[in-house]
Protein backbone atom coordinates (compact mmCIF):
# COMPACT_ATOMS: atom_id res chain seq x y z
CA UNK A 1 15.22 -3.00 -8.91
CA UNK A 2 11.77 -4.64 -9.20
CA UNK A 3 9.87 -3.79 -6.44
CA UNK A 4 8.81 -7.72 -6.84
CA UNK A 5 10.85 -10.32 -5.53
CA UNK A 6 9.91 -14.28 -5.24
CA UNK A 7 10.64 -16.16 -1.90
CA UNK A 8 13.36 -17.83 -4.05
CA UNK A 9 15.06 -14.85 -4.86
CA UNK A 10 14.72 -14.01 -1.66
CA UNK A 11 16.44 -17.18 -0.24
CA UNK A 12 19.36 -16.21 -2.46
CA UNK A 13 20.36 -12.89 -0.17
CA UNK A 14 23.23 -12.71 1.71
CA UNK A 15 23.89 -8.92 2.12
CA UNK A 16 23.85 -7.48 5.53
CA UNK A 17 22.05 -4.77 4.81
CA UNK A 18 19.27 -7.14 4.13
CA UNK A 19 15.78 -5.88 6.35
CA UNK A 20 12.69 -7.98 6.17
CA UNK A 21 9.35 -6.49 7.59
CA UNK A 22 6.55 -8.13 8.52
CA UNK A 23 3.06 -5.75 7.75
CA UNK A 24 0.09 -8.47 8.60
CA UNK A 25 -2.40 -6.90 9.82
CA UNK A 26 -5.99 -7.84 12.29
CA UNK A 27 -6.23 -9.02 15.13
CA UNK A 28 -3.62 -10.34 17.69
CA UNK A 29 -1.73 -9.41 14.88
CA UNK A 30 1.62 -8.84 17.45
CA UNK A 31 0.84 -12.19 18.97
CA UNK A 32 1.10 -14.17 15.46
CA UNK A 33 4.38 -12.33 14.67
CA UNK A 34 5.42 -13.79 18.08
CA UNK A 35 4.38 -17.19 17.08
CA UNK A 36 5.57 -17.03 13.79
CA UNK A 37 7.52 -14.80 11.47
CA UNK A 38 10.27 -15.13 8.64
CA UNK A 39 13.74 -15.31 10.43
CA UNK A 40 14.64 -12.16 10.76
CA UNK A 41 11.56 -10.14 10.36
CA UNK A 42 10.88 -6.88 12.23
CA UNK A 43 7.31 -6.38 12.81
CA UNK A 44 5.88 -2.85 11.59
CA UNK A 45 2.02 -1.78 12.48
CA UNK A 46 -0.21 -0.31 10.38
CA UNK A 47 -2.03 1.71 12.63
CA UNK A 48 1.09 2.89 15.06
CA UNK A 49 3.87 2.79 12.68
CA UNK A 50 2.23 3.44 9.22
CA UNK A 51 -0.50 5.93 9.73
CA UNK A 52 -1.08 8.42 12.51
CA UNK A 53 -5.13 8.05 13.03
CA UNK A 54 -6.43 11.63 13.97
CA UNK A 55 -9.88 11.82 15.92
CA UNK A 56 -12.21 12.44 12.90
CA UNK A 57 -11.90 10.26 9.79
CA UNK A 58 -13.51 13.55 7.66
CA UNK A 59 -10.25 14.52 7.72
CA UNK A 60 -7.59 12.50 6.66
CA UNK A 61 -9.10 9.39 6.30
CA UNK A 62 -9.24 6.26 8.36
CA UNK A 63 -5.13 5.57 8.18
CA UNK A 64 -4.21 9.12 7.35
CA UNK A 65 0.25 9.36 6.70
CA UNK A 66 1.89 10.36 9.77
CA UNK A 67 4.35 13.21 9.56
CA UNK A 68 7.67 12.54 7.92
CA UNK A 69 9.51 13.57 11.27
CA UNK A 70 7.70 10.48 12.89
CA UNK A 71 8.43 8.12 10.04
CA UNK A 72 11.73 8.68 10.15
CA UNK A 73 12.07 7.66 13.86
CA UNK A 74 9.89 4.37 13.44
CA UNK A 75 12.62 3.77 10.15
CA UNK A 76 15.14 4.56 12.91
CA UNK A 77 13.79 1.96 15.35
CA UNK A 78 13.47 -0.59 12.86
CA UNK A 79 17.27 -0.19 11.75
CA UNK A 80 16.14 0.88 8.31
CA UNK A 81 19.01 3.63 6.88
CA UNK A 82 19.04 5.06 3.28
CA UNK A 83 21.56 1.54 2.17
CA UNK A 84 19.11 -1.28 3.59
CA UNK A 85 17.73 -3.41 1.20
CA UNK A 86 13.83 -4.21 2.41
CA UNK A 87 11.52 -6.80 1.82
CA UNK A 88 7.91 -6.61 2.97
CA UNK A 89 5.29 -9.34 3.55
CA UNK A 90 2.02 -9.40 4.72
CA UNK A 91 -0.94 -11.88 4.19
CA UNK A 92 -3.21 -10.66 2.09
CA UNK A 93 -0.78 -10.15 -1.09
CA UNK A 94 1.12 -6.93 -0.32
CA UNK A 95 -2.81 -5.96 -0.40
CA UNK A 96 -3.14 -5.15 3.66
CA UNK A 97 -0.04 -2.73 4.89
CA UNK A 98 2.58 -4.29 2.48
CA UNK A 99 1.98 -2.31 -0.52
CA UNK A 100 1.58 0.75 2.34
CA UNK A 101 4.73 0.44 3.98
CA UNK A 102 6.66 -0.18 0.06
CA UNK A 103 4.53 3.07 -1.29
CA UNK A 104 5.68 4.72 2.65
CA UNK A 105 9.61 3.75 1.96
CA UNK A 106 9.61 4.24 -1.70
CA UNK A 107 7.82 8.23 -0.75
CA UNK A 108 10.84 8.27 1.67
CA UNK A 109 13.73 8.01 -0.75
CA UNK A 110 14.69 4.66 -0.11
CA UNK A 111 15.01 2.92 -3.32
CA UNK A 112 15.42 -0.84 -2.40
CA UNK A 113 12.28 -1.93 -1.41
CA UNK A 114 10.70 -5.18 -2.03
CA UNK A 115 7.94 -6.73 -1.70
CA UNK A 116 7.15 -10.60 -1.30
CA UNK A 117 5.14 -11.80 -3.67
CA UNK A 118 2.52 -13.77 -2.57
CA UNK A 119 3.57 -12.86 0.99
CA UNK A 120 3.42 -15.23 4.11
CA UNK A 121 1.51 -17.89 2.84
CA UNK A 122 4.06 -18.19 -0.25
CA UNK A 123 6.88 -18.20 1.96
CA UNK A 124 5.17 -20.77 3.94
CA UNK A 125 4.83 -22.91 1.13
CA UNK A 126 8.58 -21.91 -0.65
CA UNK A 127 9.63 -22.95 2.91
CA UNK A 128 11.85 -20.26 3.68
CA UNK A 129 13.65 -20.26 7.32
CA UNK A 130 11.18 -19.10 9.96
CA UNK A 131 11.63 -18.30 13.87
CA UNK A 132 9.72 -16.90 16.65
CA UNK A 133 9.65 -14.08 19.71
CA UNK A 134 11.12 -10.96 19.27
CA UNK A 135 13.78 -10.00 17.10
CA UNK A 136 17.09 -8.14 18.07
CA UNK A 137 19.20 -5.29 16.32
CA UNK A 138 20.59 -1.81 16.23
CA UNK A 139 18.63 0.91 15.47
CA UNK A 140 19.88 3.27 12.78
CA UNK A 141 20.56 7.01 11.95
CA UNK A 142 17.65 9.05 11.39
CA UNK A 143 17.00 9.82 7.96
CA UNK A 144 15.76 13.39 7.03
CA UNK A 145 13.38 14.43 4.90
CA UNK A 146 11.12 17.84 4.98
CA UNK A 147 8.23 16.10 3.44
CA UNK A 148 7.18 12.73 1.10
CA UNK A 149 8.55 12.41 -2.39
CA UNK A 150 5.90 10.44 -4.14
CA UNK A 151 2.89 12.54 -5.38
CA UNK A 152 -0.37 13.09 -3.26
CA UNK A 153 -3.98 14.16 -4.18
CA UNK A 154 -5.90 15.76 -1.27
CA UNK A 155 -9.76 15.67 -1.14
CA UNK A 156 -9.67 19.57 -2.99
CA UNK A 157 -7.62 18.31 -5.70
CA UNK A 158 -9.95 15.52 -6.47
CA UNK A 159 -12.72 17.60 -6.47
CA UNK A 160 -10.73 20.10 -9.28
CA UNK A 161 -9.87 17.33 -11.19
CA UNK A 162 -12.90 15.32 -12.05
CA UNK A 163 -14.68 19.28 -12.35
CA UNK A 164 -12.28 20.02 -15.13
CA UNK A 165 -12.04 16.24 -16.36
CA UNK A 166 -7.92 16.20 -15.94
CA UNK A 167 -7.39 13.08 -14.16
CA UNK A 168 -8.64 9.61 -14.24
CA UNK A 169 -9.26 8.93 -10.20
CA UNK A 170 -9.30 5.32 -9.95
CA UNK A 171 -10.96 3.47 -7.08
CA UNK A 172 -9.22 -0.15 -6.17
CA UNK A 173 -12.12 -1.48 -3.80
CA UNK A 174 -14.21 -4.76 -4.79
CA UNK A 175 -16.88 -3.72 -7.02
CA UNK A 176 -19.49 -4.54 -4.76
CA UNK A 177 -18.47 -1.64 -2.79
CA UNK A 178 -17.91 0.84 -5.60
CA UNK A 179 -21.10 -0.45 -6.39
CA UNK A 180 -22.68 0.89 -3.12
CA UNK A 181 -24.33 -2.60 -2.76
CA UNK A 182 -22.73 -2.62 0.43
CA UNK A 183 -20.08 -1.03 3.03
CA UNK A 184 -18.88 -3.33 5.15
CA UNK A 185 -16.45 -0.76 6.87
CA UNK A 186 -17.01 2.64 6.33
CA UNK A 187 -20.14 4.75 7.29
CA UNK A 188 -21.82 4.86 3.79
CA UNK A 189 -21.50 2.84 0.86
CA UNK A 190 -21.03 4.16 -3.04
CA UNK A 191 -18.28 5.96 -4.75
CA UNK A 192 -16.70 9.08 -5.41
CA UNK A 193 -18.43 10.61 -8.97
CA UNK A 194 -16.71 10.41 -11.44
CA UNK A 195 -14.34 7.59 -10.02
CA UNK A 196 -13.51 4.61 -12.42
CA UNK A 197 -13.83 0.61 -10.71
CA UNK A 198 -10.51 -1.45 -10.96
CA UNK A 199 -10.53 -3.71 -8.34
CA UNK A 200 -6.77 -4.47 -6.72
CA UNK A 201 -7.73 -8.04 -6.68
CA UNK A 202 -7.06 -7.78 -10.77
CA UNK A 203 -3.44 -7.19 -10.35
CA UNK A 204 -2.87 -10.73 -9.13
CA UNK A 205 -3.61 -14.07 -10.72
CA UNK A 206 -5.54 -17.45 -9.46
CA UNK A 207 -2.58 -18.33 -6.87
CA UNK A 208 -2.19 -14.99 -5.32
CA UNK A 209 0.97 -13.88 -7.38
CA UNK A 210 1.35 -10.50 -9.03
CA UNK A 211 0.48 -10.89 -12.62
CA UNK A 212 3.64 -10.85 -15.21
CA UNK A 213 4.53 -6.78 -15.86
CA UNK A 214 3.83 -7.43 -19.50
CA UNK A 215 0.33 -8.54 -18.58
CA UNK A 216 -0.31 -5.46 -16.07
CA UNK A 217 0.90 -3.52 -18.75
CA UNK A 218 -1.35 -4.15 -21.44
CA UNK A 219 -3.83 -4.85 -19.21
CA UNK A 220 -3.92 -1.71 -17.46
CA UNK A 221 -2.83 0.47 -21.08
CA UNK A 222 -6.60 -1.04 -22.58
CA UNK A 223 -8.50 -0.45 -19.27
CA UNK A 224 -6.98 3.30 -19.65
CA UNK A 225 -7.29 3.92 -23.50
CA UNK A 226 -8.85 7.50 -24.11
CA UNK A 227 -8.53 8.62 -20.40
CA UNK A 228 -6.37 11.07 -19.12
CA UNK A 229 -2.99 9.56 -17.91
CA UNK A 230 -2.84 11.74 -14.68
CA UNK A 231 -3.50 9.01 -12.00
CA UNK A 232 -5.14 9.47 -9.05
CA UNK A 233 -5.65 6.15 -6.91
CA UNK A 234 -7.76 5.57 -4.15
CA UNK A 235 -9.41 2.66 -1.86
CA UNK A 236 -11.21 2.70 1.71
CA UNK A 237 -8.53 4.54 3.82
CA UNK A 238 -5.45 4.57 1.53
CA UNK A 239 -3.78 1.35 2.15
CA UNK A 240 -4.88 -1.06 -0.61
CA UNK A 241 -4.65 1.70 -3.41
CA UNK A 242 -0.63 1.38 -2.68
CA UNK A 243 -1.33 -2.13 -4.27
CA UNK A 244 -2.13 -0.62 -7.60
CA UNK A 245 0.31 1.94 -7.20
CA UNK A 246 2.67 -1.15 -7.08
CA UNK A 247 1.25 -3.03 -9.80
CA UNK A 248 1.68 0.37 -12.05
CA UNK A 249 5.16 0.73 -10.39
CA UNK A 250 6.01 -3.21 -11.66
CA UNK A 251 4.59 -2.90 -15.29
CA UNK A 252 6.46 0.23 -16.00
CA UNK A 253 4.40 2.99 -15.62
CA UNK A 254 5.11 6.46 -13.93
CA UNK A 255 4.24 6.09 -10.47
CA UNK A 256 0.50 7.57 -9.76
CA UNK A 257 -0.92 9.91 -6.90
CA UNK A 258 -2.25 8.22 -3.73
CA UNK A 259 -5.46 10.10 -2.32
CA UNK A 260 -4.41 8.99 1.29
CA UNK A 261 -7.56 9.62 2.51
CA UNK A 262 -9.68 7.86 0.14
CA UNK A 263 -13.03 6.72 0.45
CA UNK A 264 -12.95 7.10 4.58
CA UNK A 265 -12.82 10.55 4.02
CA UNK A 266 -14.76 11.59 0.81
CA UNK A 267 -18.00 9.71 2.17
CA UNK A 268 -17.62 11.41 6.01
CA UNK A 269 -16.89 14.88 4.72
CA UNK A 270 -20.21 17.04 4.86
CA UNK A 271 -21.96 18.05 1.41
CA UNK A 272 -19.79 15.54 -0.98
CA UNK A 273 -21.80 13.52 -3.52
CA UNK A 274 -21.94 10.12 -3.19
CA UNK A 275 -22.48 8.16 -6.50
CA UNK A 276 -24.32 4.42 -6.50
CA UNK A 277 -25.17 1.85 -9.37
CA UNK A 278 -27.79 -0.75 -9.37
């Protein structure tokens, strides 16, 4: 299954087992899935149902993973079992928690998992069937798993990697950030040394779409020519990297390691190098 589907293809569902989540993010962010969300959706939150934020952002990040025995009671509430079919919007692209909660589902075993391309404002336009106020249904089963399936780089393995030059670590944020030009979220600005700049923004083209998998793929096989294919993405706090994860995911390449904590982390932990250009 691609984990790309169209709002067309979506219209063309009829299976029960059909789940559609809604992962905007910001503020009043529960209010506008009150006001106005694709029939059916279930809303998920980043910060309550997608992350677990601890007390200090050295350690774990800004939107660190919450333990798989929690996961799999918010997948529970939201009536997700190991035969749904999911589809995930947000509005920024699958670029805010959409590409999160696919990379969270995906890490979870479930293997039909979607994600809308070019999200609410695509399905606005496609004019799919929308409604409002809360949604009803059954919770499911709780699905088991001792830990996540899809592979994980910690701050230490970072560290070992770039020492002994074995993986490429490649950070998604706009380059103005990688840059260290400026931070407009996180404490300090630069980059992790040694880190390669491919913003997420690149995986999509002028209307907002994913670009074509043949396109990812030979873009992303030059931008990677004579560096070591062991992956390691990363972003501000371990959301947006999941986009690139995707976009690897949808142009046929082996699914990379997320460094959940990312850039939140690195830049907060004591004695770490910060890099900077210009």
């Amino acid at each position: 299954m691609s984990p790309i589907i169209s709002p067309s293809e979506l219209k063309k569902i009829s299976t029960e087992n059909l789940i559609i989540l809604d992962a905007r993010v910001g503020k009043e962010v529960h209010q506008n899935y009150l006001n106005k969300h694709i029939n059916g959706a279930r809303f998920v939150d980043l910060d309550k149902d997608l992350a677990e934020i601890g007390e200090d952002a050295a350690f774990g990040g800004r939107h660190p993973l919450p333990s798989v025995e929690k996961f799999a009671v918010t997948l529970a509430n939201l009536g997700i079992s190991e035969n749904s079919q999911v589809v995930i919007y947000d509005d920024k692209n699958g670029a805010n928690a959409g590409a999160r909660a696919w990379w969270m589902l995906k890490s979870f075993g479930l293997n039909n998992v979607q994600i809308l391309d070019g999200g609410f404002q695509n399905a606005e336009k496609e004019n799919l069937e929308f409604s409002s106020g809360e949604e009803t249904f059954e919770k499911a089963e709780i699905i088991k798993k001792n830990d996540w399936l899809l592979p994980i780089s910690r701050l230490e393995d970072i560290e070992n990697e770039l020492l002994n030059n074995s993986a490429t670590v490649i950070d998604v944020r706009d380059a103005y950030r990688y840059r260290g030009e400026s931070e407009p979220i996180d404490l300090v600005a630069g980059h992790i040394p040694g880190a390669i700049n491919i913003p997420f923004s690149e995986n999509l083209d002028e209307n907002g779409n994913f670009l074509k998998p043949e396109i990812l793929k030979e873009k992303y096989a030059e931008l990677l020519k004579d560096k070591s294919q062991n992956l390691i993405i990363h972003c501000g706090s371990g959301v947006t990297a999941c986009h690139t994860i995707l976009a690897l995911d949808y142009a046929g390449f082996p699914i990379p390691n997320l460094y959940v904590g990312s850039w939140s982390e690195w830049s907060r932990r004591e004695g770490k190098e910060i890099a900077r250009e210009g």
